[in-house]
Protein backbone atom coordinates (compact mmCIF):
# COMPACT_ATOMS: atom_id res chain seq x y z
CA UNK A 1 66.40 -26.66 2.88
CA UNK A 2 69.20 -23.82 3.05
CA UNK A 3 67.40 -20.51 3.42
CA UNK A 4 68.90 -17.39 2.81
CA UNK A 5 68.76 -14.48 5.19
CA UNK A 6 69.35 -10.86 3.98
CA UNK A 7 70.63 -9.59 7.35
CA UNK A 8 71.35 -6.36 6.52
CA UNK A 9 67.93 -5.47 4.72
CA UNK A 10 65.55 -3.75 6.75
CA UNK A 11 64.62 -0.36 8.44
CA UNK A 12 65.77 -2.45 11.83
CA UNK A 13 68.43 -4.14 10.59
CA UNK A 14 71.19 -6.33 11.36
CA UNK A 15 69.50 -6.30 15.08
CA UNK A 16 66.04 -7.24 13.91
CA UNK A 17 67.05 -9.68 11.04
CA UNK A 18 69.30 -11.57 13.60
CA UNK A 19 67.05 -12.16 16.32
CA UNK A 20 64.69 -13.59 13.76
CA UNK A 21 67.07 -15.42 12.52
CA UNK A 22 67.70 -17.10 16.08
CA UNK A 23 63.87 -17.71 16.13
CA UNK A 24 63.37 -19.27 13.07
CA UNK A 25 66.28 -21.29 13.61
CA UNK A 26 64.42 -22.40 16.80
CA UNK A 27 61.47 -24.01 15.12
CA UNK A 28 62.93 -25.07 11.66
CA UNK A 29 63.53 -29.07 11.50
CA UNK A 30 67.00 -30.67 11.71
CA UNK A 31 66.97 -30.74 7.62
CA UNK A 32 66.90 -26.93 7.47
CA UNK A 33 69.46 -24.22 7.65
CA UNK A 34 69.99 -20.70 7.86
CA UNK A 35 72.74 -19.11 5.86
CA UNK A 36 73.21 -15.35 7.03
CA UNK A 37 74.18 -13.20 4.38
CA UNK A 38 75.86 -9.53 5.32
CA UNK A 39 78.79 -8.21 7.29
CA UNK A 40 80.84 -11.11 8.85
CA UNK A 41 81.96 -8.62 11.78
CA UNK A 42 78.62 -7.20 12.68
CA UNK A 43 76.91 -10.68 12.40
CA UNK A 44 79.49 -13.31 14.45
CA UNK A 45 79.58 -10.39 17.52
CA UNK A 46 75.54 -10.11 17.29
CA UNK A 47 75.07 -14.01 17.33
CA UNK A 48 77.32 -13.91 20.43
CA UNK A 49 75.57 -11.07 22.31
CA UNK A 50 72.30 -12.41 21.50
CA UNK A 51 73.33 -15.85 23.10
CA UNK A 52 73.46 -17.84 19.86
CA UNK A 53 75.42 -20.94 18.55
CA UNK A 54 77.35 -19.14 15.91
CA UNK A 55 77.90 -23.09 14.88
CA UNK A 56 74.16 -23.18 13.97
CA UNK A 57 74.37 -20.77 11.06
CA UNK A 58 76.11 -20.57 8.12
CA UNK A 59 77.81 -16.84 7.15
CA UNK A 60 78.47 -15.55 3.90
CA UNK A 61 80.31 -12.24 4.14
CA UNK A 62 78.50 -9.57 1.57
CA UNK A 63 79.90 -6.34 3.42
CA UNK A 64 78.05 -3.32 1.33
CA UNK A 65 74.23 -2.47 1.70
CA UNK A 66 71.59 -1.23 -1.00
CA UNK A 67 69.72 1.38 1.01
CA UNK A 68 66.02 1.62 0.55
CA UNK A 69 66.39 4.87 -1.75
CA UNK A 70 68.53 3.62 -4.02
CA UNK A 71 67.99 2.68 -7.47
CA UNK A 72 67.86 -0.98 -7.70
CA UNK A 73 69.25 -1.76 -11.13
CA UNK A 74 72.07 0.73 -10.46
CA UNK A 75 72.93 -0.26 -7.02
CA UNK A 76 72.83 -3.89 -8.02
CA UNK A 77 75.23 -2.90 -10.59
CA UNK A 78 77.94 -1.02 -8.47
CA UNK A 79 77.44 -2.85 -5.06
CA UNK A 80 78.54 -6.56 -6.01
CA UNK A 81 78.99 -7.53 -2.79
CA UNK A 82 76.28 -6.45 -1.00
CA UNK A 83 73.73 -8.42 0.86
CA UNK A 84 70.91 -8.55 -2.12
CA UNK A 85 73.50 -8.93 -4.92
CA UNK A 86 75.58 -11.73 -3.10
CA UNK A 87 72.25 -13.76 -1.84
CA UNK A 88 71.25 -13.75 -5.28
CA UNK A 89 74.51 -15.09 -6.44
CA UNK A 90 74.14 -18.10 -4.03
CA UNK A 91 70.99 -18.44 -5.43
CA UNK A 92 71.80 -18.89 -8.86
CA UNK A 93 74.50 -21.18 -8.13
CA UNK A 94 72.05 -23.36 -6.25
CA UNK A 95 73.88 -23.06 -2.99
CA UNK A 96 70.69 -21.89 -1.14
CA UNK A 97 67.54 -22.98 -1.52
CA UNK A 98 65.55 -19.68 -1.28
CA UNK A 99 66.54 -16.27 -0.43
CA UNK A 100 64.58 -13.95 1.63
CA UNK A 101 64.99 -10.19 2.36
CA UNK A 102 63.32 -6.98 3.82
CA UNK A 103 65.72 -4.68 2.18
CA UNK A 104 65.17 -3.10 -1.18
CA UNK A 105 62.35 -4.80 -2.64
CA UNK A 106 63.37 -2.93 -5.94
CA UNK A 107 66.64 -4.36 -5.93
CA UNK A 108 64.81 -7.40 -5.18
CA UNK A 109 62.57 -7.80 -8.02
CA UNK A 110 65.37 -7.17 -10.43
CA UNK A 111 67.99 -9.76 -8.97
CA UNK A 112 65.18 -12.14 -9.42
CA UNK A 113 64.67 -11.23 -12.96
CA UNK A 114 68.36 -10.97 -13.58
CA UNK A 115 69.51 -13.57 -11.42
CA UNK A 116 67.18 -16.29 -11.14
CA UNK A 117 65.29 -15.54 -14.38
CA UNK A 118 61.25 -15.72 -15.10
CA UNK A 119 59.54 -18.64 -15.64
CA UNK A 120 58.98 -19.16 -19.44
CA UNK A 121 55.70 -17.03 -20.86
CA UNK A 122 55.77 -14.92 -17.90
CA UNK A 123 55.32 -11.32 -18.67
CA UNK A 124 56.14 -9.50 -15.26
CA UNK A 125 56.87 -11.21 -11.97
CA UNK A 126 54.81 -10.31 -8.60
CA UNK A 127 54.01 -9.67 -5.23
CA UNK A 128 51.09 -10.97 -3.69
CA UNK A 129 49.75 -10.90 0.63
CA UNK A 130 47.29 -12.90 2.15
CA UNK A 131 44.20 -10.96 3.59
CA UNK A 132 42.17 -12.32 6.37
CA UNK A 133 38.83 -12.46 5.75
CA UNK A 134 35.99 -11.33 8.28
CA UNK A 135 34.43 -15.44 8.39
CA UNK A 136 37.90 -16.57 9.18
CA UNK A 137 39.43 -17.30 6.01
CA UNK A 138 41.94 -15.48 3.39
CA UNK A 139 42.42 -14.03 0.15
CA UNK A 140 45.36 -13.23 -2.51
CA UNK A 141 45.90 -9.88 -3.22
CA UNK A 142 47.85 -9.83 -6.52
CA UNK A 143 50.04 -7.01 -7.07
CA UNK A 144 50.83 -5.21 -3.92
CA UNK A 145 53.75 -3.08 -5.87
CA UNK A 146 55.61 -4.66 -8.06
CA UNK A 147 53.57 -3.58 -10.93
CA UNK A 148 52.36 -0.51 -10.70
CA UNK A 149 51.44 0.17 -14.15
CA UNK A 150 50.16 -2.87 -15.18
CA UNK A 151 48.53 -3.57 -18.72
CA UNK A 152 45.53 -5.77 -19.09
CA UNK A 153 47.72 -8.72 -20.51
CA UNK A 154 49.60 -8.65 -17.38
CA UNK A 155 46.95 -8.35 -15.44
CA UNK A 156 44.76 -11.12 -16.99
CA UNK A 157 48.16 -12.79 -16.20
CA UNK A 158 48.17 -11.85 -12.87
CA UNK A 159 44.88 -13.83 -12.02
CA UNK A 160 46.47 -16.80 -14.04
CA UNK A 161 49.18 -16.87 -11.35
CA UNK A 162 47.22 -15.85 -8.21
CA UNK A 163 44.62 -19.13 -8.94
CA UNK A 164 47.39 -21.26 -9.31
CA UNK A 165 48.95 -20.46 -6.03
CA UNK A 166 45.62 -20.16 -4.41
CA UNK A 167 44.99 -24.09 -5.70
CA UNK A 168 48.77 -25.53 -4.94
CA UNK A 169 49.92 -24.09 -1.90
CA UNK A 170 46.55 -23.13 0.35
CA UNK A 171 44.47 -26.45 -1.32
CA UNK A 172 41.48 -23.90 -2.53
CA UNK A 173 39.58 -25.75 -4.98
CA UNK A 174 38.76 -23.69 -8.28
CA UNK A 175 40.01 -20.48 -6.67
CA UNK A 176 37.09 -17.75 -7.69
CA UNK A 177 39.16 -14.97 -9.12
CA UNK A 178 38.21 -11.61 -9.05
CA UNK A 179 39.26 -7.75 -10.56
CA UNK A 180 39.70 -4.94 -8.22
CA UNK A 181 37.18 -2.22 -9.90
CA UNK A 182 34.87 0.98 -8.83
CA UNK A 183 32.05 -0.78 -9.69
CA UNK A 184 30.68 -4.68 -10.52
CA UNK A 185 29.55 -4.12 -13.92
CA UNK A 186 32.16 -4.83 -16.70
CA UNK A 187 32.16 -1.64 -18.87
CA UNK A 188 33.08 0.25 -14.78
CA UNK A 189 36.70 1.30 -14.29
CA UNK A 190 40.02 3.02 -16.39
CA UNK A 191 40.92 1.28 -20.01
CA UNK A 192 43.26 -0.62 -17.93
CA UNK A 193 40.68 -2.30 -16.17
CA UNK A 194 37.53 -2.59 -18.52
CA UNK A 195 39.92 -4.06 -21.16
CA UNK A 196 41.42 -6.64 -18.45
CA UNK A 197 37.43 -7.42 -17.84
CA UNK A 198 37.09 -8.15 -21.65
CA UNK A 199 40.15 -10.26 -21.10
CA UNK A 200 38.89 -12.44 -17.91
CA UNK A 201 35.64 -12.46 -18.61
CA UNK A 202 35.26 -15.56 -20.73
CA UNK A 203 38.70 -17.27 -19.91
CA UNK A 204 38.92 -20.76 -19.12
CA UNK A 205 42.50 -20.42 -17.59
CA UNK A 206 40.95 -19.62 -14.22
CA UNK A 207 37.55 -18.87 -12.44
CA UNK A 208 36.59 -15.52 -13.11
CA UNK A 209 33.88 -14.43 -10.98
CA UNK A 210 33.74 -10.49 -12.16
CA UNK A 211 34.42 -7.40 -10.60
CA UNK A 212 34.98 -6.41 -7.21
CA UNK A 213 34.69 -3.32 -5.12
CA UNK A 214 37.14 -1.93 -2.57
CA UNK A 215 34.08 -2.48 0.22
CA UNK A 216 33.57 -6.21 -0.54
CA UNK A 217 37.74 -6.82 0.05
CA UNK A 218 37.36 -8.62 3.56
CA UNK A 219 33.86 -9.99 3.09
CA UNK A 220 35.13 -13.32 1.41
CA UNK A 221 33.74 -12.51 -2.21
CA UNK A 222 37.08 -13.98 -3.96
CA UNK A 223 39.68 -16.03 -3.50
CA UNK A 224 42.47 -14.23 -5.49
CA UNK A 225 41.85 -10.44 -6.18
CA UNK A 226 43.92 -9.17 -8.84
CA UNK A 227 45.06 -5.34 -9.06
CA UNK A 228 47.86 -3.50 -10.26
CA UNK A 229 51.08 -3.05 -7.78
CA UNK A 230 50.35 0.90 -7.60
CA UNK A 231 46.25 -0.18 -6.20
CA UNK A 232 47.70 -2.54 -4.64
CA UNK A 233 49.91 -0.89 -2.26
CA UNK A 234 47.86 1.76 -1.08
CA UNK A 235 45.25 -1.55 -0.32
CA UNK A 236 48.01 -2.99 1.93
CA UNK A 237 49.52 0.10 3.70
CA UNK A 238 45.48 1.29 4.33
CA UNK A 239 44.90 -2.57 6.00
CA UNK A 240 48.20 -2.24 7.99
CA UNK A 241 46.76 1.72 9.01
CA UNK A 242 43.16 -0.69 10.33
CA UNK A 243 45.28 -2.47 12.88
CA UNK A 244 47.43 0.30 14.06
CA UNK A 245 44.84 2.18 14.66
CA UNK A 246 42.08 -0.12 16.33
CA UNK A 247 45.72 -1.87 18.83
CA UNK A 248 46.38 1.82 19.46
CA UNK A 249 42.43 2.21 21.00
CA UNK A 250 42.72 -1.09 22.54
CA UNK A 251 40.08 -2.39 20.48
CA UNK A 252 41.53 -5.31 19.06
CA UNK A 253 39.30 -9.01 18.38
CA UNK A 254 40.54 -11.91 17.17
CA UNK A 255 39.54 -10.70 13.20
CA UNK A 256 41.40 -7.30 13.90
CA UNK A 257 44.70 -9.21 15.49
CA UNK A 258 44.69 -11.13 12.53
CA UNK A 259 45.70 -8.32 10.11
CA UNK A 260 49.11 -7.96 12.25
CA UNK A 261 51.71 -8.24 8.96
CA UNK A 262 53.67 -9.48 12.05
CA UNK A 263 52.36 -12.61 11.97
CA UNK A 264 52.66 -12.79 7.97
CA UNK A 265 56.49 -12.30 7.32
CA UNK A 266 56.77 -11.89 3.73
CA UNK A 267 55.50 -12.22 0.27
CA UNK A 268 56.82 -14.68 -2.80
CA UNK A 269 57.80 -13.36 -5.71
CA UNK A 270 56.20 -15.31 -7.99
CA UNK A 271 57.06 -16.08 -11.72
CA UNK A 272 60.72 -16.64 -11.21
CA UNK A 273 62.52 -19.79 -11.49
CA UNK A 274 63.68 -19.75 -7.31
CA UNK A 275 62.14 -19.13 -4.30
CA UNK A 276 62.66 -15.63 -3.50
CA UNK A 277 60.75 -14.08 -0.31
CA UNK A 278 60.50 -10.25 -0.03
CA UNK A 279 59.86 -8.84 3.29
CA UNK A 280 58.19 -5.68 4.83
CA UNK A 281 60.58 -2.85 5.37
CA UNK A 282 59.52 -2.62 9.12
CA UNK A 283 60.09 -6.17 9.83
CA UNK A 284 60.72 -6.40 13.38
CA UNK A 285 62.12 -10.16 14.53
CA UNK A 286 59.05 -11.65 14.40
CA UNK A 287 57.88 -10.57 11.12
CA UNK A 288 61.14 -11.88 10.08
CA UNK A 289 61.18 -15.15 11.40
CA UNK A 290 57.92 -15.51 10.06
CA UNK A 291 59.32 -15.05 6.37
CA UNK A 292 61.88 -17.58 6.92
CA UNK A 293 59.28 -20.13 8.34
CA UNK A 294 57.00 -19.74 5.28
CA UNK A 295 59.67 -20.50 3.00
CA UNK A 296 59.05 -24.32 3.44
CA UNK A 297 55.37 -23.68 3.18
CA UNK A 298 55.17 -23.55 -0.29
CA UNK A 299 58.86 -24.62 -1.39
């Protein structure tokens, strides 16, 4: 597999994104490579200082950035050869496998509409993260931000996707999917949500086991919890805020170390036609060669 590595994407960036690279590169089998998208002259020099076999990677020069604050259509538009717009390119023309950044997850979600394309019948592509559950296992939290105003089609759609991921690529047998709500009974919630309930409720696309409250997230009462992106978010940053807070006391267990988005990496986007892996903004080297380890995971 040839994965593609945003380099320059990231609040710790190229430093960050090149160690993790070196990492990855560690474990990855013989069959795999890293291409290393970004600045030619900051990467070769950082490869060398960092004790690396330049030979080892591939380079592709892309010498602009998209900065987190900038509009992603725009800047996809008027930076051409930047790091997001010229890993998508070698995307599209199929020479890399998947392409993985912690850079502008904006601009990320569009080059993967624009680029790579949605699957067929897809309404809106998303972001999903695993969350450990207290008995040792996970769940699928689908959207964490890509779709912050999501209707009830695309959220009924957004359970359609989660199960199937859920069943392919972690083996969970008739995934039990769930809605993110105030309350379990059906007519609890905004229009958004008790219209998505009407939606779900007698499906047969996936498992829908009903409503589910905020308290029950970690207590392994679904296998794929569906939200929209703007719910989902605040879900995620609030679980990252758990772990900071209980390593800062000194208080971590083995449940608590396991909500680390460390040891996670990054997130598919899922509904596109490519593999296309969208990291956390504070993705220190580990968190990064974590992303580009996953990538053959579910490839």
């Amino acid at each position: 597999m040839r994965i593609g590595l945003d380099v320059m994407g990231g609040d710790f960036a190229p430093v960050a994104t090149i160690e993790g690279a070196i990492l990855a590169q560690k474990e990855l089998s013989p069959d795999d490579r890293i291409t290393l998208v970004g600045d030619e002259n900051i990467i070769r020099p950082l490869l060398i200082e960092k004790g690396s076999d330049v030979s080892l990677f591939d380079i592709v020069h892309a010498p602009e950035i998209i900065e987190m604050g900038e509009h992603p259509t725009k800047a996809l538009a008027k930076k051409p050869t930047s790091s997001i717009s010229v890993g998508f390119s070698l995307l599209k023309h199929k020479e890399i496998d998947a392409f993985s950044s912690a850079g502008n997850s904006g601009a990320m979600l569009v080059g993967s509409i624009f680029n790579v394309n949605t699957i067929q019948g897809i309404l809106r592509p998303c972001s999903t993260v695993i969350i450990p559950q207290e008995d040792g296992g996970y769940s699928l939290l689908v959207d964490i931000g890509t779709n912050p105003d999501a209707k009830p089609d695309v959220l009924y759609q957004l359970g359609l996707i989660g199960s199937i991921y859920v069943e392919n690529v972690y083996h969970v047998s008739n995934p039990r999917v769930a809605l993110l709500n105030i309350g379990h009974e059906e007519e609890k919630g905004n229009l958004v949500t008790q219209s998505a309930y009407q939606l779900m409720k007698n499906t047969s696309d996936f498992n829908f086991t009903g409503n589910i409250e905020s308290r029950d997230l970690l207590r392994n009462k679904a296998d794929v919890i569906v939200c929209d992106g703007f719910t989902g978010n605040i879900v995620l940053k609030l679980i990252e805020s758990f772990y900071r807070i209980m390593s800062k006391r000194n208080l971590l267990d083995d449940y608590f170390s396991r909500l680390n988005y460390e040891n996670y990496g990054g997130t598919p986007i899922l509904g596109v036609e490519g593999t296309v892996i969208m990291g956390h903004g504070i993705s220190n080297e580990i968190a990064i060669k974590g992303k580009n380890l996953f990538i053959p995971c579910y490839y």
